[in-house]
PDB file of N, CA and C in Angstrom:
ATOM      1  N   UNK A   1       0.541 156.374  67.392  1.00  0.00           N
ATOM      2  CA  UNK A   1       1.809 156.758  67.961  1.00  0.00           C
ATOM      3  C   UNK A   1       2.232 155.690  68.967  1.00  0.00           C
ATOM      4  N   UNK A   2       3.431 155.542  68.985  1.00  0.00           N
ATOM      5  CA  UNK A   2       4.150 154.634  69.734  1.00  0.00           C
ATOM      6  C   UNK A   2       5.087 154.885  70.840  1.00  0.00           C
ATOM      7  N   UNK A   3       5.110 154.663  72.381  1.00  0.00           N
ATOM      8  CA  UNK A   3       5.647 155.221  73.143  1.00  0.00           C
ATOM      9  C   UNK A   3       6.780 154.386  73.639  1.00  0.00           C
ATOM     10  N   UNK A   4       7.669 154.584  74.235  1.00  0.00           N
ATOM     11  CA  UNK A   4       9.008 153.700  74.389  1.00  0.00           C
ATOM     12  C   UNK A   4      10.246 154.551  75.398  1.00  0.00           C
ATOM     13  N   UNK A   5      10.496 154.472  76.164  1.00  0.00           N
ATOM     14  CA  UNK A   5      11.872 154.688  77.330  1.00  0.00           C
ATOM     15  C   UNK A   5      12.529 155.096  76.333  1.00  0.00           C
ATOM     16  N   UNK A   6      13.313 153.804  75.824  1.00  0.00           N
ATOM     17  CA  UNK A   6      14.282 153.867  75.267  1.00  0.00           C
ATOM     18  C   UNK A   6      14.207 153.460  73.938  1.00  0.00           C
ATOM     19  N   UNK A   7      14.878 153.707  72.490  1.00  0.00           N
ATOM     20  CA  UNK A   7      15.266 152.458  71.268  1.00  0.00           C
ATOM     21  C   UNK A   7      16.810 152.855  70.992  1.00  0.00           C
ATOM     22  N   UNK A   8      17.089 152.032  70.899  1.00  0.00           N
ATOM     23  CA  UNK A   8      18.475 151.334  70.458  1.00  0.00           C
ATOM     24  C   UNK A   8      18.986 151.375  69.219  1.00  0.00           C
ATOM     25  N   UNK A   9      19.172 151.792  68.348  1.00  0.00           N
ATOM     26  CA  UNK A   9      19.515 151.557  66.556  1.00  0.00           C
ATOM     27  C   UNK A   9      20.671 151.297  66.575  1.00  0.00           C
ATOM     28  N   UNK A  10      21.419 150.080  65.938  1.00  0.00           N
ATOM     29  CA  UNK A  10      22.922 150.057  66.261  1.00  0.00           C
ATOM     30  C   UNK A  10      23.122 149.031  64.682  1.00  0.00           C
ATOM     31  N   UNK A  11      23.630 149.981  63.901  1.00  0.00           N
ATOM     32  CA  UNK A  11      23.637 149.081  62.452  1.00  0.00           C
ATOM     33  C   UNK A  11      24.987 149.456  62.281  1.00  0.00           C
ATOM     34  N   UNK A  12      25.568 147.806  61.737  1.00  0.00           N
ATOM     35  CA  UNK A  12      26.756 147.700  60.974  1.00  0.00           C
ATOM     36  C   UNK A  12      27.716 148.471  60.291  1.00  0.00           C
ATOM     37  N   UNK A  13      26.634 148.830  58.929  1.00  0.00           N
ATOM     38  CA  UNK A  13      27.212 149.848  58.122  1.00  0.00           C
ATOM     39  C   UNK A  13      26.760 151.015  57.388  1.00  0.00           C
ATOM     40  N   UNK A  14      25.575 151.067  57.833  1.00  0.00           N
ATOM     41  CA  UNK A  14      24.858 152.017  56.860  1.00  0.00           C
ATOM     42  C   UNK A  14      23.527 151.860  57.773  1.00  0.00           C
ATOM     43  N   UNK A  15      22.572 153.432  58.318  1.00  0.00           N
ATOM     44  CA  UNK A  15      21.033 153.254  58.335  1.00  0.00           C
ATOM     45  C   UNK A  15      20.686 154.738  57.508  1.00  0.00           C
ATOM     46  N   UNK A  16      19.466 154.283  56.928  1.00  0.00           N
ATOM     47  CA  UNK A  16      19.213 155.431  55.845  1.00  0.00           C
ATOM     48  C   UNK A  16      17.377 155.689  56.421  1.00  0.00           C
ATOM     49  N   UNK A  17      17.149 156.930  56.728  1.00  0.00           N
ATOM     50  CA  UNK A  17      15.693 157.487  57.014  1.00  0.00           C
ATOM     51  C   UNK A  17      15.371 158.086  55.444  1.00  0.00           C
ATOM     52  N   UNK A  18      14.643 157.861  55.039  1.00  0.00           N
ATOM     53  CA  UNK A  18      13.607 158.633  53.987  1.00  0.00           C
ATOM     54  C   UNK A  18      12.343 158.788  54.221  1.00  0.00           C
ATOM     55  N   UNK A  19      12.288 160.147  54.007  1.00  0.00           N
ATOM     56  CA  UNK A  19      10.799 160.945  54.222  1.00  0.00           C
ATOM     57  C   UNK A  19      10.937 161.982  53.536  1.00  0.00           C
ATOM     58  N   UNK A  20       9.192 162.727  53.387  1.00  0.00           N
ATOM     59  CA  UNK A  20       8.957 163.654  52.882  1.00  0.00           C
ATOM     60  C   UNK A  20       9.204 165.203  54.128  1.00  0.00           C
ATOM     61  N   UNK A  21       9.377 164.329  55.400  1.00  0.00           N
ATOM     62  CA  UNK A  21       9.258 165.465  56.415  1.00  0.00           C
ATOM     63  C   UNK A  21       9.682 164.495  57.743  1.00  0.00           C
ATOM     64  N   UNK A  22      11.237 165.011  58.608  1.00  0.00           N
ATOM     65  CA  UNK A  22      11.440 164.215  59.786  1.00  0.00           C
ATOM     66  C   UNK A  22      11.399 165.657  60.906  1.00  0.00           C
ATOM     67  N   UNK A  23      10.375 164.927  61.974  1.00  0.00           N
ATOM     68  CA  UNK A  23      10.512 166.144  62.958  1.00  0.00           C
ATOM     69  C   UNK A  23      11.077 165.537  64.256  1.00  0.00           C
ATOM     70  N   UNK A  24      12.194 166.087  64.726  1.00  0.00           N
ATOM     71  CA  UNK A  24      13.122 165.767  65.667  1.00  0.00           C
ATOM     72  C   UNK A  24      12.382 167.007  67.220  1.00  0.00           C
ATOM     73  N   UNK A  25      12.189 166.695  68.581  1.00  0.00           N
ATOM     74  CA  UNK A  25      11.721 167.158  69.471  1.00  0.00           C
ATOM     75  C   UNK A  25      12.822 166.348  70.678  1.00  0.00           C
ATOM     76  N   UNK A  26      13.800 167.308  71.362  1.00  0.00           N
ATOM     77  CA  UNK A  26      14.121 166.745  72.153  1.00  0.00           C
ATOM     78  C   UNK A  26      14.640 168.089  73.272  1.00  0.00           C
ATOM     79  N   UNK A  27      14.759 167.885  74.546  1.00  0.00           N
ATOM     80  CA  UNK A  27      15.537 168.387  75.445  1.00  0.00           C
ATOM     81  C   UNK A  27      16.972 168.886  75.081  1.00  0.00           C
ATOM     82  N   UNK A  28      17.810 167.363  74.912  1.00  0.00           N
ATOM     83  CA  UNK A  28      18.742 167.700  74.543  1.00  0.00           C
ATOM     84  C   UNK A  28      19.003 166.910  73.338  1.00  0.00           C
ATOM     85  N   UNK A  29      19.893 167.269  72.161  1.00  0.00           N
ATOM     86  CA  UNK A  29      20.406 166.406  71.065  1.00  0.00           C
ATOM     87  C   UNK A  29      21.636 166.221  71.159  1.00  0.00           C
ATOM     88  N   UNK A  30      22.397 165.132  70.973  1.00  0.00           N
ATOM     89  CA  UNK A  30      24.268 164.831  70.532  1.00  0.00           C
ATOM     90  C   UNK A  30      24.292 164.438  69.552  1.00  0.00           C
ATOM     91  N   UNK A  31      25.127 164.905  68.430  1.00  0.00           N
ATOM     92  CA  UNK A  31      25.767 164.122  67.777  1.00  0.00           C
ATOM     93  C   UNK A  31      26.860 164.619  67.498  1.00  0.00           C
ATOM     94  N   UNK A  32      27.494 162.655  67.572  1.00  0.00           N
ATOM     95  CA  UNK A  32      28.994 162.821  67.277  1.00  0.00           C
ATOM     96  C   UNK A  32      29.176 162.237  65.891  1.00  0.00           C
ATOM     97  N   UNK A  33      30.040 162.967  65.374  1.00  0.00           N
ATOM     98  CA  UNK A  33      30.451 162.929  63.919  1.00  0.00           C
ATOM     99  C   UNK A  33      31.746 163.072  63.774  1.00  0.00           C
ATOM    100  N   UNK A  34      32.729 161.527  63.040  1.00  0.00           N
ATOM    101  CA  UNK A  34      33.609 161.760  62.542  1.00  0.00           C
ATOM    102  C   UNK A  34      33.586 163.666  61.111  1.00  0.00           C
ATOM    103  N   UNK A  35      32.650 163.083  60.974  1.00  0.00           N
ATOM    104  CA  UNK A  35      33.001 164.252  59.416  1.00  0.00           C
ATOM    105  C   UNK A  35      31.178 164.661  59.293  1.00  0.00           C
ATOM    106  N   UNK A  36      30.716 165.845  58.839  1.00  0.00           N
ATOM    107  CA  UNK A  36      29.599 166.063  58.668  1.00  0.00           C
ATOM    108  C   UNK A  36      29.875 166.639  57.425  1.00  0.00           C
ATOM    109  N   UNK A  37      28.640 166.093  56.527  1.00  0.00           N
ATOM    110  CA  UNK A  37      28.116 166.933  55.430  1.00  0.00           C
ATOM    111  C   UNK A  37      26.699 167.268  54.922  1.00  0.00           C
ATOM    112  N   UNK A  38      26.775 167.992  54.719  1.00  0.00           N
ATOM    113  CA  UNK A  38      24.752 168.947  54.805  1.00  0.00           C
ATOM    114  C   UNK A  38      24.802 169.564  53.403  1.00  0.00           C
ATOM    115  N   UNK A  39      24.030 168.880  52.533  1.00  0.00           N
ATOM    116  CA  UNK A  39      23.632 169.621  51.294  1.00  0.00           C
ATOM    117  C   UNK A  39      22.626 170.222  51.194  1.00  0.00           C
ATOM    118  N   UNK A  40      21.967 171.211  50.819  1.00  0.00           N
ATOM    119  CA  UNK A  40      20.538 171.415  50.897  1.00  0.00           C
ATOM    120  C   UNK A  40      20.347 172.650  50.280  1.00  0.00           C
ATOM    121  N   UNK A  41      19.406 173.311  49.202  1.00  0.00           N
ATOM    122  CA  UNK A  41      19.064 174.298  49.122  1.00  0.00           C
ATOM    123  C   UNK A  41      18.838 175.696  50.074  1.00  0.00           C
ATOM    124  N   UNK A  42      18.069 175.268  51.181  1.00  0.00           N
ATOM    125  CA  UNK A  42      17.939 176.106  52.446  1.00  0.00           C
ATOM    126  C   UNK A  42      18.384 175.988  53.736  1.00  0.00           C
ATOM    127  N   UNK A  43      18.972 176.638  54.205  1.00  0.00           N
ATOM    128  CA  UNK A  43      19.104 176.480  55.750  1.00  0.00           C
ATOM    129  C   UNK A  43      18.646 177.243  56.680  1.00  0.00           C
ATOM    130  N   UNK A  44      17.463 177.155  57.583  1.00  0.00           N
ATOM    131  CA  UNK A  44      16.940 177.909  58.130  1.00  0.00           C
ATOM    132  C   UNK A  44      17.350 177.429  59.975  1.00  0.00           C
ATOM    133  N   UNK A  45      18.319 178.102  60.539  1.00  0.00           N
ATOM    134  CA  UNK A  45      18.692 178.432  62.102  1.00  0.00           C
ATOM    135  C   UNK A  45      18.160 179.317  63.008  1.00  0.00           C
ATOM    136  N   UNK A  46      17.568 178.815  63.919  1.00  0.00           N
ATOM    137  CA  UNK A  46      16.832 179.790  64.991  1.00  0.00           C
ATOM    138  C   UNK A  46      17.772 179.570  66.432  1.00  0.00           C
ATOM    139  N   UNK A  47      18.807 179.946  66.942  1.00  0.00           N
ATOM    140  CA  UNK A  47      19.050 180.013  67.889  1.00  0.00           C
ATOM    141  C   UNK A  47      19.023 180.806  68.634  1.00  0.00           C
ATOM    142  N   UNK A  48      19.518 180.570  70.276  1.00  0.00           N
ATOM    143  CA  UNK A  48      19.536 181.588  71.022  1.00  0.00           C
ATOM    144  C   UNK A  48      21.076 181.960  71.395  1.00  0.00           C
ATOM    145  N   UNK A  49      21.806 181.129  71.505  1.00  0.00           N
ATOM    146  CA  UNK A  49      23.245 181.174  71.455  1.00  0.00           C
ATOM    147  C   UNK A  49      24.275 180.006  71.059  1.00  0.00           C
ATOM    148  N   UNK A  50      24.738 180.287  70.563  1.00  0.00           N
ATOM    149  CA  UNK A  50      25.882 179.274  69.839  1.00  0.00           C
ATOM    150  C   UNK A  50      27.544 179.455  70.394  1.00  0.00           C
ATOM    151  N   UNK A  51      27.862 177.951  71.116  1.00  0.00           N
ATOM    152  CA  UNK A  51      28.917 177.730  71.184  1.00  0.00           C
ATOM    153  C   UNK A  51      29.737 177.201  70.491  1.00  0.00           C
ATOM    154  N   UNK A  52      31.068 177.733  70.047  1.00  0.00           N
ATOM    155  CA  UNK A  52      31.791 176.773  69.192  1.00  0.00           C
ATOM    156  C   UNK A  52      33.146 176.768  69.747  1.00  0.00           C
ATOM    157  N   UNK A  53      33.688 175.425  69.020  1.00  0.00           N
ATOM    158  CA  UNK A  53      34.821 175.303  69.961  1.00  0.00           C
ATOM    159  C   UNK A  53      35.367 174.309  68.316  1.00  0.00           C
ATOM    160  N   UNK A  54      36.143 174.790  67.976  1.00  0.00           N
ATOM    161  CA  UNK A  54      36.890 174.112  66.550  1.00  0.00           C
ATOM    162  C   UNK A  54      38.243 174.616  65.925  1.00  0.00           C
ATOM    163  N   UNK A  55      38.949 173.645  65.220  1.00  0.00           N
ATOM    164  CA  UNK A  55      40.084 174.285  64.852  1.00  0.00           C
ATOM    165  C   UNK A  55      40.054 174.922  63.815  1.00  0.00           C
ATOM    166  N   UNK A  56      38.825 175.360  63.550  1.00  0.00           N
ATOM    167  CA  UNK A  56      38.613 176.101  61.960  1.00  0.00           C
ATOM    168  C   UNK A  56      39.051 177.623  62.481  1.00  0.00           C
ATOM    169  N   UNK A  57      37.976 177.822  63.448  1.00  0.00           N
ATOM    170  CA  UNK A  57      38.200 179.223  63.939  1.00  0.00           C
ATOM    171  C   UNK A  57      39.612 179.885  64.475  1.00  0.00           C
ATOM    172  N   UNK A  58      40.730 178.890  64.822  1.00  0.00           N
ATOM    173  CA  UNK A  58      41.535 179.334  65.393  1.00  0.00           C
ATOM    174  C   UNK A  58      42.609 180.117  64.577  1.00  0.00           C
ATOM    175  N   UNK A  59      42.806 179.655  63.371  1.00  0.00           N
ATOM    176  CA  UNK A  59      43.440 180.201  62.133  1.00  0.00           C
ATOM    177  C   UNK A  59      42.981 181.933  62.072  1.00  0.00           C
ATOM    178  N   UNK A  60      41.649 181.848  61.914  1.00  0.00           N
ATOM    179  CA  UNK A  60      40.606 182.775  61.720  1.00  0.00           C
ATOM    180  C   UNK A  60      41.673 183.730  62.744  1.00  0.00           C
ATOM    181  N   UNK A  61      41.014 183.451  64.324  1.00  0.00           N
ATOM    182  CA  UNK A  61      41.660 184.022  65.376  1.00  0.00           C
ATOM    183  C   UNK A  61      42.755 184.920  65.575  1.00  0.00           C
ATOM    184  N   UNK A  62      44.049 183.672  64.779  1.00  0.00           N
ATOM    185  CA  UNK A  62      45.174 184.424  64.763  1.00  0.00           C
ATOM    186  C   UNK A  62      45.541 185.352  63.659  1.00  0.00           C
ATOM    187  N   UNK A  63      44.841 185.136  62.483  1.00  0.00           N
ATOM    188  CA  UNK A  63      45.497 186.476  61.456  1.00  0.00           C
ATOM    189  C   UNK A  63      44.466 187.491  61.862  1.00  0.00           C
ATOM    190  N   UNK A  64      43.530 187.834  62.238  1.00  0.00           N
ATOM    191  CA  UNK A  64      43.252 188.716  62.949  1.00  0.00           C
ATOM    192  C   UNK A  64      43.756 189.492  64.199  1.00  0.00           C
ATOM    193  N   UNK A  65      44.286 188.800  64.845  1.00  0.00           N
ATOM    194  CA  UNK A  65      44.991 189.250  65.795  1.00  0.00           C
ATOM    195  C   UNK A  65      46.775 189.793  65.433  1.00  0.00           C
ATOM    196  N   UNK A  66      47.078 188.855  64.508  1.00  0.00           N
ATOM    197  CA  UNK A  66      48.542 189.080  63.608  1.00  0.00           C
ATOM    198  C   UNK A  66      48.380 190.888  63.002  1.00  0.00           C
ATOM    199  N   UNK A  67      47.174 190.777  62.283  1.00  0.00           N
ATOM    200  CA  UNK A  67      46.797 192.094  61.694  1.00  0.00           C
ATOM    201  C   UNK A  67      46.730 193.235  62.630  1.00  0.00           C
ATOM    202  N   UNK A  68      46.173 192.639  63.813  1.00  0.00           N
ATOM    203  CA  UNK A  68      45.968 193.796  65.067  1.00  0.00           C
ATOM    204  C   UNK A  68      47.620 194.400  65.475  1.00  0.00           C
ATOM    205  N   UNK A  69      48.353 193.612  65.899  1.00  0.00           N
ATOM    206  CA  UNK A  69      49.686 193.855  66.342  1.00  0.00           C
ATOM    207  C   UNK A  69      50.607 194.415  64.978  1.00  0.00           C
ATOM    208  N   UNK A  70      50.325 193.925  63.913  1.00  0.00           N
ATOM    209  CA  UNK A  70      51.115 195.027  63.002  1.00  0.00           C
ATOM    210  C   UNK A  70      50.659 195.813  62.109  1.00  0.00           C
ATOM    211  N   UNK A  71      49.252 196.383  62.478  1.00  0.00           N
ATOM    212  CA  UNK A  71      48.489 197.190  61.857  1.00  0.00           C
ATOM    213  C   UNK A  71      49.546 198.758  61.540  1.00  0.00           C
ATOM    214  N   UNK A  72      49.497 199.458  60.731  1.00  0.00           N
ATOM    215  CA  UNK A  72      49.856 200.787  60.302  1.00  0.00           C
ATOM    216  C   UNK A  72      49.153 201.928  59.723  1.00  0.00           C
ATOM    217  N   UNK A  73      48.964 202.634  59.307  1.00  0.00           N
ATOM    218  CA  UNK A  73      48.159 203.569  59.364  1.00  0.00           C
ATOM    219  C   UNK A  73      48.482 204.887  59.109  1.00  0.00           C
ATOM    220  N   UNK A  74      48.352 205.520  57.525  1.00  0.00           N
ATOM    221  CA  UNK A  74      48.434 206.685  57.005  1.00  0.00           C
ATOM    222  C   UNK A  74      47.316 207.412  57.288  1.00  0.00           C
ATOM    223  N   UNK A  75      47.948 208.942  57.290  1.00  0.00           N
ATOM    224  CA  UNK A  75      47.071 209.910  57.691  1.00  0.00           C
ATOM    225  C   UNK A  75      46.938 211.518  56.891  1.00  0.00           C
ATOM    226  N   UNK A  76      46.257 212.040  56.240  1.00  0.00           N
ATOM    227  CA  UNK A  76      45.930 212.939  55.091  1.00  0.00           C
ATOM    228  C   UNK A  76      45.531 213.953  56.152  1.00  0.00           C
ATOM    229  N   UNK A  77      46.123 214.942  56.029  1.00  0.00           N
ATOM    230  CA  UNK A  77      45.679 216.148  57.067  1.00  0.00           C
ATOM    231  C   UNK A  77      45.791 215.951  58.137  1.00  0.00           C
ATOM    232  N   UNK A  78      45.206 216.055  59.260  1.00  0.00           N
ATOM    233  CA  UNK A  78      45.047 216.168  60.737  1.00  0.00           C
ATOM    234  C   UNK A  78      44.663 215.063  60.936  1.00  0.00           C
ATOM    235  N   UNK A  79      45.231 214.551  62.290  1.00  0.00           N
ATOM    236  CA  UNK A  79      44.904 213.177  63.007  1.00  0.00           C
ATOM    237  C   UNK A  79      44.605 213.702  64.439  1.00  0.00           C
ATOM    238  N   UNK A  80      43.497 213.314  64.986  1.00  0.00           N
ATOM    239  CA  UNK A  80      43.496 213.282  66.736  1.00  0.00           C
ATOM    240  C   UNK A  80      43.151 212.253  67.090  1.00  0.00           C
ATOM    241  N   UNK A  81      43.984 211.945  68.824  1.00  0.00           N
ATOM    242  CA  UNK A  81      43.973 211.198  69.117  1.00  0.00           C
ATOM    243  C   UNK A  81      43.247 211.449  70.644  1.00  0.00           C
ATOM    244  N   UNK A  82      42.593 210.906  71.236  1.00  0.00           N
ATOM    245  CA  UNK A  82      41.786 211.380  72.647  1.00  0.00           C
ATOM    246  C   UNK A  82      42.038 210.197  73.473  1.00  0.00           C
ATOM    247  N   UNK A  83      42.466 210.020  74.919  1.00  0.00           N
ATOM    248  CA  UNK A  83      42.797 209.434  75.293  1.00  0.00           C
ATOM    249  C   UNK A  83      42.709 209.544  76.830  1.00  0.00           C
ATOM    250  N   UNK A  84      42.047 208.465  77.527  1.00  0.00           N
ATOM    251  CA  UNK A  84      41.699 209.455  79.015  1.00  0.00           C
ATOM    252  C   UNK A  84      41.632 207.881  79.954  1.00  0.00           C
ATOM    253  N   UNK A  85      42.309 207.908  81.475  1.00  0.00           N
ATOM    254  CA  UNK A  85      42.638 207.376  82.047  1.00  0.00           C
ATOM    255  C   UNK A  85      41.599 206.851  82.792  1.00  0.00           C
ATOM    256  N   UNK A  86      41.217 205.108  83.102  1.00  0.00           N
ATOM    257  CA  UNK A  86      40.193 204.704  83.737  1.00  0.00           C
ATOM    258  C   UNK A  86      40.701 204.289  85.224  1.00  0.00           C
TER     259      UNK A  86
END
């Protein structure tokens, strides 16, 4: 094993890892990615909490919320409604 501060990798156009098995151990990880793509048979995630912050979800967001504000609602027999002041 080999110990080191720091390494540097800074390639042109292309760096390619091949292995049968890469194990990543860190504090913290970044990566920035124009575009990500992940093929793989399995995906196995263990977190403890996940932040996201993307414009995928925001679409999501609003027709859900669109649906909330003009929701309607038929009713077959008796309806109650209970309602009590906090």
């Amino acid at each position: 094993m080999t110990a080191a501060q720091a390494i540097t990798l800074d390639a042109g156009a292309r760096t390619r890892v091949i292995a049968p098995e890469i194990d990543l151990h860190a504090g913290l990880a970044r990566f920035v990615l124009d575009e990500l793509l992940q093929i793989g048979r399995k995906a196995h995630w263990y977190v403890a909490k996940i932040r996201s912050v993307g414009e995928v979800f925001e679409p999501f967001a609003d027709h859900v919320l669109m649906r909330a504000r003009r929701s309607s609602r038929f009713v077959e027999g008796s309806d109650q409604l209970r309602a009590c002041r906090t």
